[in-house]
Protein backbone atom coordinates (compact mmCIF):
# COMPACT_ATOMS: atom_id res chain seq x y z
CA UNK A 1 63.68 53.02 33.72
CA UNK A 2 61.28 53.22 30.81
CA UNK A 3 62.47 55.89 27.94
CA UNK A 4 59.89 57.69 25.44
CA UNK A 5 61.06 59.16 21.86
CA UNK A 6 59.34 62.15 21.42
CA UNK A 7 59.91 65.27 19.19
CA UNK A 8 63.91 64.81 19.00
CA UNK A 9 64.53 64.09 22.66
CA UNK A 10 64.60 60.47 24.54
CA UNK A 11 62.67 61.00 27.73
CA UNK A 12 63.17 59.26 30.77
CA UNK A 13 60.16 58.19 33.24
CA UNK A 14 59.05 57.15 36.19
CA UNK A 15 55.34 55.30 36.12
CA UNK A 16 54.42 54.00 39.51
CA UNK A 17 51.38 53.77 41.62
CA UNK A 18 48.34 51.62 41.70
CA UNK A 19 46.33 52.20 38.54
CA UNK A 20 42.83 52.11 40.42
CA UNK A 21 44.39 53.93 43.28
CA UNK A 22 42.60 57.15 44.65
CA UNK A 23 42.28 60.02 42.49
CA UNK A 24 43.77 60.63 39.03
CA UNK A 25 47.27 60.61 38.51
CA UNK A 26 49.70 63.04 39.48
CA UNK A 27 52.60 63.94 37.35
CA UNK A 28 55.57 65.79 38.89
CA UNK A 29 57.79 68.53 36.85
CA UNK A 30 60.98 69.63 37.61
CA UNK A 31 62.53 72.76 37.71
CA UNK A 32 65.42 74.28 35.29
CA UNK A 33 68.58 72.45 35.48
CA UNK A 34 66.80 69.92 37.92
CA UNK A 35 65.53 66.22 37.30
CA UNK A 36 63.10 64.25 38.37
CA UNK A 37 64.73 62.86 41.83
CA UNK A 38 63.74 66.05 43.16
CA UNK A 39 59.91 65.00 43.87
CA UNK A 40 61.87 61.59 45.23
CA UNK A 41 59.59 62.52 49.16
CA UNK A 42 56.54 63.16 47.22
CA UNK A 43 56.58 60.65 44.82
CA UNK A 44 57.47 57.70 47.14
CA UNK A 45 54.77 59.12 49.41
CA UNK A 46 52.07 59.18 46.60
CA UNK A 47 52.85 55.89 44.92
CA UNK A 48 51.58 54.26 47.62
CA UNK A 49 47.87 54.85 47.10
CA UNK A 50 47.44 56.62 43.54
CA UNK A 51 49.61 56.39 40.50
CA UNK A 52 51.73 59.04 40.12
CA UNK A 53 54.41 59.99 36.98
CA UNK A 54 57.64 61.80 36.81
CA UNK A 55 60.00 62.63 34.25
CA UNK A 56 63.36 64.35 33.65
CA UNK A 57 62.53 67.04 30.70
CA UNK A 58 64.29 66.95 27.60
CA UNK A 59 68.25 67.60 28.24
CA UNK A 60 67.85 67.61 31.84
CA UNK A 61 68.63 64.34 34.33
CA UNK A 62 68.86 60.87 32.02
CA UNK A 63 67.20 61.90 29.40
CA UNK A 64 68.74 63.76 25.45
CA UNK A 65 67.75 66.41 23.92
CA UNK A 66 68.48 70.13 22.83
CA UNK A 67 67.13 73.16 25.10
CA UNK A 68 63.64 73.91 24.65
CA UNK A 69 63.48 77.64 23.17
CA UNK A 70 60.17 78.12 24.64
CA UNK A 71 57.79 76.61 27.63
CA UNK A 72 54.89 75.71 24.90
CA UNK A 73 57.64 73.43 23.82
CA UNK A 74 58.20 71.64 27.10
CA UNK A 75 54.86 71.50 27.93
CA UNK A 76 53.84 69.54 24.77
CA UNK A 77 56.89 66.83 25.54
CA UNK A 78 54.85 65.93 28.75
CA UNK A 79 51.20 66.05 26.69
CA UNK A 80 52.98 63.42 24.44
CA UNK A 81 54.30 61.43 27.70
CA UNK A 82 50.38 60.93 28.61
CA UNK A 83 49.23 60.43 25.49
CA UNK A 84 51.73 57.38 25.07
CA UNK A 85 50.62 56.51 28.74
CA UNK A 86 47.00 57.08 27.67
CA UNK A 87 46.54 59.13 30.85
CA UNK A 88 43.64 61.53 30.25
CA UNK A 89 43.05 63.61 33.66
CA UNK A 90 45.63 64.29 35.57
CA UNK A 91 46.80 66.90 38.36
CA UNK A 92 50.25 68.48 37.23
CA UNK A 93 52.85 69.56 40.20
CA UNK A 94 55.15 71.83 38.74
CA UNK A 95 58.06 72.98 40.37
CA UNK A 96 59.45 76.74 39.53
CA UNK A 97 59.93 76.24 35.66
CA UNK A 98 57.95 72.97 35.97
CA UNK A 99 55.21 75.41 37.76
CA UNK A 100 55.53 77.36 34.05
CA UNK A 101 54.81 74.29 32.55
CA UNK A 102 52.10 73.02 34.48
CA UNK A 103 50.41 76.15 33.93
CA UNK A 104 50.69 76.07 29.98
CA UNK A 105 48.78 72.53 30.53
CA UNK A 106 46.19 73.82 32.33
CA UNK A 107 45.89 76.75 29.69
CA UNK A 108 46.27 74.21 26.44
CA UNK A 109 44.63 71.49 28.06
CA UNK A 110 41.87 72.55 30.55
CA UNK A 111 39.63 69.67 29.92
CA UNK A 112 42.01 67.22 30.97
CA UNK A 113 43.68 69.30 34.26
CA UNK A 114 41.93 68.26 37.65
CA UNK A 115 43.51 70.26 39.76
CA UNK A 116 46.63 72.50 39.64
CA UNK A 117 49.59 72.37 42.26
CA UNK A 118 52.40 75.13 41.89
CA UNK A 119 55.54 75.30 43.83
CA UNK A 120 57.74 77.93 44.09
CA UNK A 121 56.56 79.21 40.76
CA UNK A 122 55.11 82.25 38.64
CA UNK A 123 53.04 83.61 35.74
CA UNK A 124 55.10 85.87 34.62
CA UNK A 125 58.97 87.15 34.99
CA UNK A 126 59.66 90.11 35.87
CA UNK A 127 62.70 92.06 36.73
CA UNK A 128 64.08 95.36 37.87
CA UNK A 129 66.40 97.30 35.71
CA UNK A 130 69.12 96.33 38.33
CA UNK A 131 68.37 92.60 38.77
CA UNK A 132 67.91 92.56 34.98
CA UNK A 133 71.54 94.18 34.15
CA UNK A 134 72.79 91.92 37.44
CA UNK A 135 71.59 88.55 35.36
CA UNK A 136 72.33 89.79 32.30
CA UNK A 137 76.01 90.34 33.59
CA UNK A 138 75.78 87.01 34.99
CA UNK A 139 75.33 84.89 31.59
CA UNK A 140 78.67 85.65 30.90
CA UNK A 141 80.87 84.14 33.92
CA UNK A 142 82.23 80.99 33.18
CA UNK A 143 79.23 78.81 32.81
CA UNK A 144 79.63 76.68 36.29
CA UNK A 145 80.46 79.35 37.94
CA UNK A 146 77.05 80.91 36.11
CA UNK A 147 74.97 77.85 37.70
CA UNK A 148 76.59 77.40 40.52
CA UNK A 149 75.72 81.53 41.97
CA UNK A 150 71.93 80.36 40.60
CA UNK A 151 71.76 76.99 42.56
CA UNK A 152 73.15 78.47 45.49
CA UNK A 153 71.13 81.39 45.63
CA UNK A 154 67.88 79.26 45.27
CA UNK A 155 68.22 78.04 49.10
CA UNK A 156 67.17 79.38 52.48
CA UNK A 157 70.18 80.80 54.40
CA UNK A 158 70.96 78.01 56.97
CA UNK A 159 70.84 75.02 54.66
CA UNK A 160 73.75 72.31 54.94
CA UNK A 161 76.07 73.38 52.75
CA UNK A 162 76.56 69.68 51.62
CA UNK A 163 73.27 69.23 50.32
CA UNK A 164 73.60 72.80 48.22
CA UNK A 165 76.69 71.49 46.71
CA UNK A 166 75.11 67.89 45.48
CA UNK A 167 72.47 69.87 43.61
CA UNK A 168 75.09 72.76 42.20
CA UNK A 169 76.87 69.77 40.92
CA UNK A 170 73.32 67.61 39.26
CA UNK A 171 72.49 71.26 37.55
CA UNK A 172 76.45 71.82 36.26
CA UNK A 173 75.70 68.50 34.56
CA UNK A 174 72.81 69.68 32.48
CA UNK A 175 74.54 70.50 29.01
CA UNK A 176 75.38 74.41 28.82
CA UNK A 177 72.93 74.90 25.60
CA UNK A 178 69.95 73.30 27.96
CA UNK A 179 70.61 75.61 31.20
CA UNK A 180 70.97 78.89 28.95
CA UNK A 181 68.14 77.72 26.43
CA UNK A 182 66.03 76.92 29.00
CA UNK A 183 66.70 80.16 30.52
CA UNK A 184 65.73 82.07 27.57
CA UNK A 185 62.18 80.18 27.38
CA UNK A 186 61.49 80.93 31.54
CA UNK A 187 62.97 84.89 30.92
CA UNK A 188 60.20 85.14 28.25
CA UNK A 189 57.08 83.47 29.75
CA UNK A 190 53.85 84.92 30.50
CA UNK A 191 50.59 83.94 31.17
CA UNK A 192 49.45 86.26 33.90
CA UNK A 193 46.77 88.44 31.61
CA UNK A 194 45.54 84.72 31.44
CA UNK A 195 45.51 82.44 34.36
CA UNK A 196 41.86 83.67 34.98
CA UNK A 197 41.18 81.44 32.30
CA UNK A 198 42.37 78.41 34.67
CA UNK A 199 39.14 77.15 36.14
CA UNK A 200 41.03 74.15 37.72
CA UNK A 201 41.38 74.41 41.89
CA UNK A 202 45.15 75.42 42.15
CA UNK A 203 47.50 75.38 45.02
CA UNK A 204 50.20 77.43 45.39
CA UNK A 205 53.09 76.76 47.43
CA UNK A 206 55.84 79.44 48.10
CA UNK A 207 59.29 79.62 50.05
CA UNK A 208 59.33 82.64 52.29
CA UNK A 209 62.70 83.37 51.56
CA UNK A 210 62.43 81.96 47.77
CA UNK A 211 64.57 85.38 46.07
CA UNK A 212 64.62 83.56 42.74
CA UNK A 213 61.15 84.37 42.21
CA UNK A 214 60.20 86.46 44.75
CA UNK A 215 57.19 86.23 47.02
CA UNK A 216 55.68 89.37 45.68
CA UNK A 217 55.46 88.29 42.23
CA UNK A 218 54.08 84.70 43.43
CA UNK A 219 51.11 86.56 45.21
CA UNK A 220 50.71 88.82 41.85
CA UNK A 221 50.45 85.22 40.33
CA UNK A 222 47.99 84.38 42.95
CA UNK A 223 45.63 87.52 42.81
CA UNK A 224 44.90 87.10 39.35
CA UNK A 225 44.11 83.03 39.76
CA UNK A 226 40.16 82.60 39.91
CA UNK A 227 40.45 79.60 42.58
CA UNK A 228 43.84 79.45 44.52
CA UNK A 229 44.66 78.55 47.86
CA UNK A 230 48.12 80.09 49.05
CA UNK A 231 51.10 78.17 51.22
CA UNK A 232 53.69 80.17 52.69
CA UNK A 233 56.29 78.11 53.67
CA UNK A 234 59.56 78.69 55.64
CA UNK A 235 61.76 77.57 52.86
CA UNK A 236 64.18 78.87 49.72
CA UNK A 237 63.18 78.35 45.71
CA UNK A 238 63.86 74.56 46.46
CA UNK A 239 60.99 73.36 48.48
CA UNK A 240 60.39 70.28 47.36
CA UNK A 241 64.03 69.49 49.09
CA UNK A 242 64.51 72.26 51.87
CA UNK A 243 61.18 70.77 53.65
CA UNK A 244 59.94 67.86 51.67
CA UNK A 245 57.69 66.72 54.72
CA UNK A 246 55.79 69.95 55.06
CA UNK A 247 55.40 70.23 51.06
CA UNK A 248 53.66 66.88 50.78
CA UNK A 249 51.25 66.90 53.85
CA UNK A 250 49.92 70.52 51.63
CA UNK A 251 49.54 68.49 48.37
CA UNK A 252 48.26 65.40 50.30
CA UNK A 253 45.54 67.91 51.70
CA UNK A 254 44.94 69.45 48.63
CA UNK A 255 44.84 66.58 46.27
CA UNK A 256 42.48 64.88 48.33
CA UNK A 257 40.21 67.21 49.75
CA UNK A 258 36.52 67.54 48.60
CA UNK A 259 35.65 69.66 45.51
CA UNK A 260 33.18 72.67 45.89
């Protein structure tokens, strides 16, 4: 379990793969109040053939930290990550906030983002005046209770219930100043006047019933992208776990499928 120091935070990664596999690494982000065992189908299929990095973000999972205030901020803990792993190009796969992230690479970075996979994720958050007063109200219930209504919320109807308590309890873990910081920075990004500037081939991937981030604001997201293919899935906000099978075969094909 190899551990990074970087800009007040120890992160914790996974590094696995053949080097001089196929393709250029992929690196898997997590969403808020996640970690990185949430990619645990994709990454064991990946590492097989290509080399492939993970890691929990600062506060979140294994590794320390304070909240990041904003996304820039969270996005420049993984540019460190590869700079220490000297990994140059590199396809991010960001889930929901780790979508956020992936997309402030391709934006900061362009030269060294291959291709661009986003799950369950957006450009920009936005809110009617009811669901804005309803989560405004909602930041001050006890704070489990807080995550708990959030985690819950962010799977399909028909889930075991098992499996939605396991993750409600990995997110109550994350320290209270993480999950509301964090909450802050994903209330307040926006990049959609400028994901035309992302040249990279992007996939997105989208739970039909995902009401954490709706589908119409993912296909807002995906109108203003210059090259992206679109996924509708029969799933909640948590993909990568709801139907882990279905979500890799889509990257496999995308990842590895001929460029223009």
């Amino acid at each position: 379990m190899p551990k990074l120091e970087v800009n007040g935070a120890l992160l914790v990664y996974d590094d696995e793969g053949p080097r001089d596999g196929d393709g250029v690494p992929l690196v898997f982000v997590h969403g808020w109040t996640a970690n990185r065992h949430r990619w645990d189908d994709q990454f064991a299929h990946f590492a097989v053939g290509r080399r492939v990095i993970r890691l929990d973000l600062r506060g979140h999972g294994e590794s320390t930290g304070a909240g990041a205030r904003t996304v820039d901020e969270l996005a420049a803990d993984v540019v460190a990550l590869l700079d220490h792993l000297e990994v140059e190009r590199f396809v991010p796969v960001g889930h929901s906030m780790g979508g956020m992230i992936a997309q402030t690479l391709a934006l900061t970075h362009p030269e060294r983002v291959e291709r661009l996979v986003l799950v369950d994720s957006i450009s920009r958050m936005t809110y009617s005046r009811a669901r804005g007063l309803l989560l405004a109200v909602s930041t001050l219930l006890p704070f489990k209770l807080f995550v708990a209504i959030n985690i819950q919320r962010a799977f399909a109807p028909g889930c075991p219930k098992e499996k939605i308590r396991a993750y409600i309890d990995a997110s109550a873990a994350t320290p209270r100043e993480v999950v509301m910081t964090c909450y802050g920075a994903m209330r307040a990004f926006d990049v959609l006047d400028r994901v035309h500037e992302i040249t990279a081939p992007t996939l997105i991937a989208h739970g039909y019933h995902d009401i954490q981030l709706p589908l119409s604001q993912m296909l807002r997201t995906a109108n203003a992208y210059p090259d992206a293919v679109v996924r509708i899935v029969d799933a909640g906000h948590e993909l990568p776990v709801e139907k882990p099978a279905e979500l890799t075969a889509l990257i496999d094909g995308f990842v590895t499928a001929p460029t223009a």
